[in-house]
PDB file of N, CA and C in Angstrom:
ATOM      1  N   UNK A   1     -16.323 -10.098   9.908  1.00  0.00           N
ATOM      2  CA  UNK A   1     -15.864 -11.448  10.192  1.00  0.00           C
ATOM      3  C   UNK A   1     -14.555 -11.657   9.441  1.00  0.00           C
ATOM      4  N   UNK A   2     -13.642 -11.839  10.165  1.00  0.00           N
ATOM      5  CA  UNK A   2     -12.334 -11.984   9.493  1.00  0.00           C
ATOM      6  C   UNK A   2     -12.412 -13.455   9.335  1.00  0.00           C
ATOM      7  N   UNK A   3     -11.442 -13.940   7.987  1.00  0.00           N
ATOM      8  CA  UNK A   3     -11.024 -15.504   7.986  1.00  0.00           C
ATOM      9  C   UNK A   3      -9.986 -15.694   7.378  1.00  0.00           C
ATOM     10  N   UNK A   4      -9.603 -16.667   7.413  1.00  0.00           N
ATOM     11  CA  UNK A   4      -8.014 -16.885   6.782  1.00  0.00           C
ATOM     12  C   UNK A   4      -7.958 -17.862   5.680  1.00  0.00           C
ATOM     13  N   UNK A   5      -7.562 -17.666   4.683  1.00  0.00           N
ATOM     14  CA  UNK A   5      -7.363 -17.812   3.235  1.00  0.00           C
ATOM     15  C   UNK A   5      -6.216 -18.353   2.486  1.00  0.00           C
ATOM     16  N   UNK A   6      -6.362 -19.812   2.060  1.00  0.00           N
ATOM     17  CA  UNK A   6      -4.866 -20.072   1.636  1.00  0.00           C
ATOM     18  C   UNK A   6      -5.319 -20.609   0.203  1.00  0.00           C
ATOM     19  N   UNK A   7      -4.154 -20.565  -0.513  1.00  0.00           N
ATOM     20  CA  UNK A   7      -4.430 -20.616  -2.168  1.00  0.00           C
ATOM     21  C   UNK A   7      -2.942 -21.850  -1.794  1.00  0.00           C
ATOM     22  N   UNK A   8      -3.270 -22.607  -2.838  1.00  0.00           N
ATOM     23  CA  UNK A   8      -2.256 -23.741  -3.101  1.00  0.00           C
ATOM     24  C   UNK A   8      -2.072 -24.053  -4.729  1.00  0.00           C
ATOM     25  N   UNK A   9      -0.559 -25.060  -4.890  1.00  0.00           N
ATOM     26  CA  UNK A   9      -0.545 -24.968  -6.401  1.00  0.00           C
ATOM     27  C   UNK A   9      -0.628 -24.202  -6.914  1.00  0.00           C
ATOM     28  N   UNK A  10      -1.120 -24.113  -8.313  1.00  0.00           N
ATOM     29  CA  UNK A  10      -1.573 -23.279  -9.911  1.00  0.00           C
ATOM     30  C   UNK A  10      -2.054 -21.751  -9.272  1.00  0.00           C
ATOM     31  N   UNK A  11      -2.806 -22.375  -8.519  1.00  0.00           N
ATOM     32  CA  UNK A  11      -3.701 -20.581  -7.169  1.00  0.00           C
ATOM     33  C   UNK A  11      -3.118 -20.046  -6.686  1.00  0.00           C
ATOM     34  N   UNK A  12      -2.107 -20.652  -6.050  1.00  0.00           N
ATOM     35  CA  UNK A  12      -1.173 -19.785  -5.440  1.00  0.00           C
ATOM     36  C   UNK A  12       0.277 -19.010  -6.172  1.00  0.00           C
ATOM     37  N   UNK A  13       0.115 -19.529  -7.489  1.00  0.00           N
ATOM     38  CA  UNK A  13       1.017 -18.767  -8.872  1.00  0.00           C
ATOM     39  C   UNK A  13       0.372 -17.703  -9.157  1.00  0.00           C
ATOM     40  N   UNK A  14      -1.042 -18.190  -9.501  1.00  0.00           N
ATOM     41  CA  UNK A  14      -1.907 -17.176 -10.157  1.00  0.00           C
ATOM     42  C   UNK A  14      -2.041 -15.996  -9.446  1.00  0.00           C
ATOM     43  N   UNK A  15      -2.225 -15.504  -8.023  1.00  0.00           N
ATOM     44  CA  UNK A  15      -2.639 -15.205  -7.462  1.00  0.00           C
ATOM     45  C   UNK A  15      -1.682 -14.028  -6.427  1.00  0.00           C
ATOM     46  N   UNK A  16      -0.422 -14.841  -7.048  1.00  0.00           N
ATOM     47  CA  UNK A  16       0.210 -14.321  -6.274  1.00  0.00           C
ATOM     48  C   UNK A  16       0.820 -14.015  -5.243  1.00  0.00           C
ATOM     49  N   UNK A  17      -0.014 -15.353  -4.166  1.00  0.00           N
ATOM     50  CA  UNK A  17       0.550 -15.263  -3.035  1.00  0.00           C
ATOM     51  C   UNK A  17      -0.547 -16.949  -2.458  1.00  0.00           C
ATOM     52  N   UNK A  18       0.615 -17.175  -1.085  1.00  0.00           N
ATOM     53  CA  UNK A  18      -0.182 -18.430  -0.261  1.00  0.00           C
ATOM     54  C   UNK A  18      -1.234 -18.279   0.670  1.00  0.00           C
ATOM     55  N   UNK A  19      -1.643 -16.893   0.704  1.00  0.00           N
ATOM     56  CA  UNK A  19      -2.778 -17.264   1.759  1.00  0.00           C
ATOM     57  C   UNK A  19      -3.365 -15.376   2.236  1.00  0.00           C
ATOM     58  N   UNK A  20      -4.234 -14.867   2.586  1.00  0.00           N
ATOM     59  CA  UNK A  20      -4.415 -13.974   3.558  1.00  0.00           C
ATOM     60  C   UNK A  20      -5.592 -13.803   4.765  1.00  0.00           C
ATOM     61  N   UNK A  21      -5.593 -12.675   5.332  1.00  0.00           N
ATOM     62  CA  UNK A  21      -6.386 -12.780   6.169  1.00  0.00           C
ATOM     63  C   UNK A  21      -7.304 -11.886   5.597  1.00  0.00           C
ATOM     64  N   UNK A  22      -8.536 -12.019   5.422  1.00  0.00           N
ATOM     65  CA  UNK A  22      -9.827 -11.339   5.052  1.00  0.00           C
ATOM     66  C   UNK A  22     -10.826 -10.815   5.839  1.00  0.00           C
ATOM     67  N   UNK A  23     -10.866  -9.340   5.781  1.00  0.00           N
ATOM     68  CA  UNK A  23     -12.578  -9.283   6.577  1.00  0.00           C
ATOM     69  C   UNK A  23     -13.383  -9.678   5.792  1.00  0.00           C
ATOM     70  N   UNK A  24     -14.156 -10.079   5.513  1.00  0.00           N
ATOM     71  CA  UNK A  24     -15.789 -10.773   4.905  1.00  0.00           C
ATOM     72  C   UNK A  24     -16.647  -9.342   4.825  1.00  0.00           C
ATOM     73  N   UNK A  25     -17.282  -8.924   4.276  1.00  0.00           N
ATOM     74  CA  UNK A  25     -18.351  -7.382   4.109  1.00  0.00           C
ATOM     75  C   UNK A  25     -19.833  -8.999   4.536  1.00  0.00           C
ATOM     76  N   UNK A  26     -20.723  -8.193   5.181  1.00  0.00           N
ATOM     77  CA  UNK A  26     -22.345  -8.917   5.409  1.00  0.00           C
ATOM     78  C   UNK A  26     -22.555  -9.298   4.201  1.00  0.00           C
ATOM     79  N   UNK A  27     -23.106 -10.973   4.519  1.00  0.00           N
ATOM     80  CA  UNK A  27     -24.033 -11.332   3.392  1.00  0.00           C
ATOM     81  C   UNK A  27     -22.400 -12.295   2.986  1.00  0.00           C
ATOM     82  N   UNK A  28     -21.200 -12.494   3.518  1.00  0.00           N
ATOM     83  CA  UNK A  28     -20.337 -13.401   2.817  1.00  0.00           C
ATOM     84  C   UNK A  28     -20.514 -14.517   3.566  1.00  0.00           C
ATOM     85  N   UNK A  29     -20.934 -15.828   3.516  1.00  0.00           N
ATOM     86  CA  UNK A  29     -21.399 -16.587   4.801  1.00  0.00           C
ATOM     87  C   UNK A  29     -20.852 -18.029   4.682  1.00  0.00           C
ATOM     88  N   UNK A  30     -20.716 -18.354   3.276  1.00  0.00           N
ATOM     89  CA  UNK A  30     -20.536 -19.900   2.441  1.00  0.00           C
ATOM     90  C   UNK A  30     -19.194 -19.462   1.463  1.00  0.00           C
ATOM     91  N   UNK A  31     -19.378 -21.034   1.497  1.00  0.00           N
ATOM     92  CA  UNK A  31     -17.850 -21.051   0.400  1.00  0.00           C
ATOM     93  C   UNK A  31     -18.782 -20.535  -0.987  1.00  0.00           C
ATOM     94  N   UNK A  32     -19.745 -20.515  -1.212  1.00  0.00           N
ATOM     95  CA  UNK A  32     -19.981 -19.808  -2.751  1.00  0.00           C
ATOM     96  C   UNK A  32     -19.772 -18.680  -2.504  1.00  0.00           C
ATOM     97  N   UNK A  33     -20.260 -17.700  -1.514  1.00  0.00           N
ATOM     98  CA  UNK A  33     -20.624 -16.476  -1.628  1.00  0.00           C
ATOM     99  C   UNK A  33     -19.103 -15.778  -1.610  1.00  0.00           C
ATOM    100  N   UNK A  34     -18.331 -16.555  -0.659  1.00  0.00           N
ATOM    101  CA  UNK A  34     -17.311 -15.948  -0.598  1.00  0.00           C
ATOM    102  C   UNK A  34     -16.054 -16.333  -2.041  1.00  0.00           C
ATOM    103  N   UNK A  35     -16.016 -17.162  -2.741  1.00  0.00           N
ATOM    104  CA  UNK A  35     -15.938 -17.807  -3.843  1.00  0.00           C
ATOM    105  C   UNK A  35     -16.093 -16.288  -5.034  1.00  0.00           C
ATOM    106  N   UNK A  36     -17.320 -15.822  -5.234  1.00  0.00           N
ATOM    107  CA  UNK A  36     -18.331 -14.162  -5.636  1.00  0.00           C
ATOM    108  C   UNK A  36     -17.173 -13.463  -5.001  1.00  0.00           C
ATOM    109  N   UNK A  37     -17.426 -13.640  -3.869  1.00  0.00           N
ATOM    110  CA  UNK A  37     -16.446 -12.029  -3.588  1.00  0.00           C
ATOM    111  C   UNK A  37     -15.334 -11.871  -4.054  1.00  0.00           C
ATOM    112  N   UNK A  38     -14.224 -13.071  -3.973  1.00  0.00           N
ATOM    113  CA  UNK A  38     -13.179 -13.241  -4.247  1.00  0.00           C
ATOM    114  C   UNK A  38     -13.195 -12.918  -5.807  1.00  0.00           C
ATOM    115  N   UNK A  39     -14.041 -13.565  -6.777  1.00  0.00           N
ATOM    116  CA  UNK A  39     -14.519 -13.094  -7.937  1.00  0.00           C
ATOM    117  C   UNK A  39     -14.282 -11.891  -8.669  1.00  0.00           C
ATOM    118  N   UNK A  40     -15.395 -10.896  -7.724  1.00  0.00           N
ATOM    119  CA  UNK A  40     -15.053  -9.685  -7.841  1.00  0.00           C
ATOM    120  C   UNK A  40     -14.291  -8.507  -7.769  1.00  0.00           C
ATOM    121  N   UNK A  41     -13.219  -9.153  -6.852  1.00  0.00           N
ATOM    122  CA  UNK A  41     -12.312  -8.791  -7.147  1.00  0.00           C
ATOM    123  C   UNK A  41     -11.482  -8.186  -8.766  1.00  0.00           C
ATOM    124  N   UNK A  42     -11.814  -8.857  -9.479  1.00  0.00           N
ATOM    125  CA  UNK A  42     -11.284  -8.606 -11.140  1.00  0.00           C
ATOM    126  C   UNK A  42     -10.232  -9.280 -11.336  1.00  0.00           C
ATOM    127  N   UNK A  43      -9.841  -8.818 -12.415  1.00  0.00           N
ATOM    128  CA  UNK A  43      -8.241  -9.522 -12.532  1.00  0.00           C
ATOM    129  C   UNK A  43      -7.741 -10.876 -12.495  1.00  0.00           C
ATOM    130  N   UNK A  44      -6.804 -11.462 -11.841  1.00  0.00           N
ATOM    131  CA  UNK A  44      -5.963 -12.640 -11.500  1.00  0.00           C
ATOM    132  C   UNK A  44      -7.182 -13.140 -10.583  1.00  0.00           C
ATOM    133  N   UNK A  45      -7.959 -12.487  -9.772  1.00  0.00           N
ATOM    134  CA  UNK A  45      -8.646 -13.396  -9.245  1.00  0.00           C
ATOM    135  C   UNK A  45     -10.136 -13.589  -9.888  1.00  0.00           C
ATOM    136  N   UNK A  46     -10.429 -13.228 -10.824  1.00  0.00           N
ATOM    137  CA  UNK A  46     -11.704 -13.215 -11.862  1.00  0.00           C
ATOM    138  C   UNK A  46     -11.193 -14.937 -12.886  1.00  0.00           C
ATOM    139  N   UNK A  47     -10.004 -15.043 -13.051  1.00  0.00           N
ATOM    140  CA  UNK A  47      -9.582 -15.712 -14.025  1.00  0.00           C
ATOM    141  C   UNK A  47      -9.346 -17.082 -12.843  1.00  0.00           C
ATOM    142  N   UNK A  48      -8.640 -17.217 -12.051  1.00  0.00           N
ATOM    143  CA  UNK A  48      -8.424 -18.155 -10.998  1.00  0.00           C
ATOM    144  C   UNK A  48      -9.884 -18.879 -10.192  1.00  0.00           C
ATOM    145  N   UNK A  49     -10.217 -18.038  -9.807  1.00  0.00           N
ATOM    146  CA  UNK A  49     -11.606 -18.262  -9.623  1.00  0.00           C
ATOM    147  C   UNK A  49     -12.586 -18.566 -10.251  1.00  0.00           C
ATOM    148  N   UNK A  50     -12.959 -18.485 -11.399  1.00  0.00           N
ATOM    149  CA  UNK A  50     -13.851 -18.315 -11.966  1.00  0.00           C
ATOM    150  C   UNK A  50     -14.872 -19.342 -12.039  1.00  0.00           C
ATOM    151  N   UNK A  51     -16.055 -19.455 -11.547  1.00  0.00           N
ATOM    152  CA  UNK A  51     -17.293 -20.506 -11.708  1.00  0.00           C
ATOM    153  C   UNK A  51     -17.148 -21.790 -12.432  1.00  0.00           C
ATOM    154  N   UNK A  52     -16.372 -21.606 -13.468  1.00  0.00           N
ATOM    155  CA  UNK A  52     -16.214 -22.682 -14.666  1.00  0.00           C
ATOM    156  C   UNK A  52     -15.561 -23.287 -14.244  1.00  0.00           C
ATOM    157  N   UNK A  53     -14.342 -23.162 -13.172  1.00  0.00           N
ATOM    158  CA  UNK A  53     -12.840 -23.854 -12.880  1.00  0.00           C
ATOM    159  C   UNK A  53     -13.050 -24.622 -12.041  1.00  0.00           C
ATOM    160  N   UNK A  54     -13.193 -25.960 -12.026  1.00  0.00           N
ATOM    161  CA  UNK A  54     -12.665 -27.141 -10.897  1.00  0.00           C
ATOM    162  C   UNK A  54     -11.872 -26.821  -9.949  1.00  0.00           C
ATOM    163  N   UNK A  55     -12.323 -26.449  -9.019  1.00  0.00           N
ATOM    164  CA  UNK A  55     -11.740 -26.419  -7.355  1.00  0.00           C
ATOM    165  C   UNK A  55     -12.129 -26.848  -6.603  1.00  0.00           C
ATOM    166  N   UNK A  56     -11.303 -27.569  -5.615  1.00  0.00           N
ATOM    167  CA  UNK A  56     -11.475 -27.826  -4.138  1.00  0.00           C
ATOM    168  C   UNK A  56     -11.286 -26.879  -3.063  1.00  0.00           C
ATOM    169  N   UNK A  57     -12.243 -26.676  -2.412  1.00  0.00           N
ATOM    170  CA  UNK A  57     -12.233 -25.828  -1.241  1.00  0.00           C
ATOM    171  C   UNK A  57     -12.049 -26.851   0.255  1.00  0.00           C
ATOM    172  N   UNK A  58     -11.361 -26.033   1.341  1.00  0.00           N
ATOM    173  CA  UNK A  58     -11.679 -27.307   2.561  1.00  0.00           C
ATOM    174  C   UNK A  58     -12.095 -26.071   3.074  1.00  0.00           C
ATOM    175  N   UNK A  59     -12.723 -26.329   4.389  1.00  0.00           N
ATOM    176  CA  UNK A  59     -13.008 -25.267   5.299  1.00  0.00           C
ATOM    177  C   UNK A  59     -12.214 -25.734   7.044  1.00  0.00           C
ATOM    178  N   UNK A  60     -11.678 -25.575   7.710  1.00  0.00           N
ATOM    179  CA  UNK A  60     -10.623 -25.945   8.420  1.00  0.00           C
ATOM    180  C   UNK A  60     -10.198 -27.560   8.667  1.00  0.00           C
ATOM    181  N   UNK A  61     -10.065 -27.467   7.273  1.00  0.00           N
ATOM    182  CA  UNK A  61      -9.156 -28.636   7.044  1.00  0.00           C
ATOM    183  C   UNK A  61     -10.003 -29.853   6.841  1.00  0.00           C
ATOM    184  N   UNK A  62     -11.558 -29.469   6.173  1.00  0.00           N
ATOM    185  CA  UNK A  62     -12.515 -30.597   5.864  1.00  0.00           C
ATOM    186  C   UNK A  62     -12.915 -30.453   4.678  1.00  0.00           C
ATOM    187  N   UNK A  63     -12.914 -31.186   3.668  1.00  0.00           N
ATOM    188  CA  UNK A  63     -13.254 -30.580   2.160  1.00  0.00           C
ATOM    189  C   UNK A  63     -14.895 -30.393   2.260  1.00  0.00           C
ATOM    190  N   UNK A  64     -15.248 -29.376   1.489  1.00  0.00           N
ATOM    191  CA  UNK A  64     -16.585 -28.522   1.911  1.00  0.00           C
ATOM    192  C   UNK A  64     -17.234 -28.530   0.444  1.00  0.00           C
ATOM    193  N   UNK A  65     -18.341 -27.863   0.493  1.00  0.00           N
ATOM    194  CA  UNK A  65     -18.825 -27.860  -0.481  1.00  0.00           C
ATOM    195  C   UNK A  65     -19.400 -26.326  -0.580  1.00  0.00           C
ATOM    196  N   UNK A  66     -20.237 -25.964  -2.071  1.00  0.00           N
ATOM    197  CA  UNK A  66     -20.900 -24.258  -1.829  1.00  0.00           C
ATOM    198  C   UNK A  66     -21.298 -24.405  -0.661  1.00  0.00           C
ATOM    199  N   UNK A  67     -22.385 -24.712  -0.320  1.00  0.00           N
ATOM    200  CA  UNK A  67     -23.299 -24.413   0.718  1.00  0.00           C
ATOM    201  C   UNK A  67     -22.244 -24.383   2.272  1.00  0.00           C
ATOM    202  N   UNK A  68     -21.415 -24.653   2.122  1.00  0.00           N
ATOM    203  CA  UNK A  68     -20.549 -24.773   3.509  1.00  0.00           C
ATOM    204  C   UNK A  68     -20.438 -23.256   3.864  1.00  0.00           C
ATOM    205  N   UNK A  69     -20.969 -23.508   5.419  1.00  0.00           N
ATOM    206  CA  UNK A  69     -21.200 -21.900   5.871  1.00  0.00           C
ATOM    207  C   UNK A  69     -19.518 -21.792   7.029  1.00  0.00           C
ATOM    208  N   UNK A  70     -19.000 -20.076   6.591  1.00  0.00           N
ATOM    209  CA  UNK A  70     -18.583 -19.575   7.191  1.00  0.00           C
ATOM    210  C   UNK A  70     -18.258 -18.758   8.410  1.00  0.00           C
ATOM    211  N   UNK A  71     -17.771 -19.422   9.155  1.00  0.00           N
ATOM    212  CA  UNK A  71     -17.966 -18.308  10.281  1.00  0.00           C
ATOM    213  C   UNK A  71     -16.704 -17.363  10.827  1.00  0.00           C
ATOM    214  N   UNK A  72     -16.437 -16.610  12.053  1.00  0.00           N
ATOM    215  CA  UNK A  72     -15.262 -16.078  12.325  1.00  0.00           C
ATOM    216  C   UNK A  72     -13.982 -16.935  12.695  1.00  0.00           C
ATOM    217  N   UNK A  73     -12.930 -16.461  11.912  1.00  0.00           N
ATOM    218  CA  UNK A  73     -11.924 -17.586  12.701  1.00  0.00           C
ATOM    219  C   UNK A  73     -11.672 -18.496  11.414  1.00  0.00           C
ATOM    220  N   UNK A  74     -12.657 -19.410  10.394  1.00  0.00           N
ATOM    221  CA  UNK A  74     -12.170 -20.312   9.715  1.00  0.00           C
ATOM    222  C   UNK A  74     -10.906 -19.885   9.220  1.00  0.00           C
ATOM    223  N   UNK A  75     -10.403 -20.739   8.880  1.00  0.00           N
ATOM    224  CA  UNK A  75      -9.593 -21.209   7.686  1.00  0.00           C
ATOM    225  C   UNK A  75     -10.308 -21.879   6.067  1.00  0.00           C
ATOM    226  N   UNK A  76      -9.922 -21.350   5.085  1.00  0.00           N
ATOM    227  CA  UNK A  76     -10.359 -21.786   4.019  1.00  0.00           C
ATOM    228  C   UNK A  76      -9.391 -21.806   2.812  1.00  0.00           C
ATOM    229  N   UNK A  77      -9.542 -22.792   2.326  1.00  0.00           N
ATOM    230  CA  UNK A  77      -8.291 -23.136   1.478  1.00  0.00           C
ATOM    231  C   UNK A  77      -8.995 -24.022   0.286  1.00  0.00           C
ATOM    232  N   UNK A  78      -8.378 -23.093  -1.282  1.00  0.00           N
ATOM    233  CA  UNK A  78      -8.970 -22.863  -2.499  1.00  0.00           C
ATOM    234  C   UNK A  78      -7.845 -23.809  -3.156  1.00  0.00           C
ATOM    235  N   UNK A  79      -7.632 -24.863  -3.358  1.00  0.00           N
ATOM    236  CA  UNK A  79      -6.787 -25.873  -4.071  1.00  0.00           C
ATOM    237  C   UNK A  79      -7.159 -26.588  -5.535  1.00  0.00           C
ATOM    238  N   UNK A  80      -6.803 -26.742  -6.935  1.00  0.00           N
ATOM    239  CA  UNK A  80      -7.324 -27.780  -7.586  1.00  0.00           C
ATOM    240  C   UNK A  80      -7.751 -28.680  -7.697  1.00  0.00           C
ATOM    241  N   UNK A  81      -8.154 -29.600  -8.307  1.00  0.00           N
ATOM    242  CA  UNK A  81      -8.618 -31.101  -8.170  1.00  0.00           C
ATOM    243  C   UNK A  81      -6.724 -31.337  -8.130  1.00  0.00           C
ATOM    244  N   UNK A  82      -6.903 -32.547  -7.352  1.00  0.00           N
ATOM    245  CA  UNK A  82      -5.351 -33.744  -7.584  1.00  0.00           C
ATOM    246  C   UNK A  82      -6.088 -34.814  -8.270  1.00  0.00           C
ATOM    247  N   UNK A  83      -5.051 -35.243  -9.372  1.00  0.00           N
ATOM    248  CA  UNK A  83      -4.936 -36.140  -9.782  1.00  0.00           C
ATOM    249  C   UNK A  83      -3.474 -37.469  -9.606  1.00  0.00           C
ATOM    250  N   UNK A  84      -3.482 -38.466 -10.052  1.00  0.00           N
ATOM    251  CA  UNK A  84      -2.705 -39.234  -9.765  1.00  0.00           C
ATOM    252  C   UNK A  84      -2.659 -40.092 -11.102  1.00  0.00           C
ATOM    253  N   UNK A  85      -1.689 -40.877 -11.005  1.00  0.00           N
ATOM    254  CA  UNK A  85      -0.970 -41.404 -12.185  1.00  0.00           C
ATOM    255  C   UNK A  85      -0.141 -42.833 -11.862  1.00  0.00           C
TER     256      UNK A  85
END
């Protein structure tokens, strides 16, 4: 299952880049699981990612939550909290 992946802000410094296209391996289905994968990755994305860090996820263009399931085709996009002032 391929999906498409965009990092914004601070994520998209960290990370290195604005966005890619991903195959998914079985068993990646939700924004947590895929959240893990991205994880495991190591590195810049172990530290960006990481469980502890306040993020907003949308899933094509609807803010989502873990349990939000993935399918072929989404769009998913890993952004900070905004704040305002």
């Amino acid at each position: 299952m391929v999906v498409k992946l965009l990092y914004f802000a601070s994520l998209r410094e960290q990370v290195g880049s604005s966005g890619e296209s991903l195959d998914l391996p079985l068993g990646v289905a939700s924004v947590a699981t895929l959240r893990e994968h991205l994880i495991a990755r190591g590195g810049v994305w172990q530290s960006a990612l990481a469980g502890n860090r306040a993020l907003r996820v949308a899933v094509n263009q609807d803010l989502a939550v873990a349990t939000t399931a993935i399918k072929e085709g989404d769009e998913v996009a890993f952004f900070p909290p905004v704040t305002g002032g």
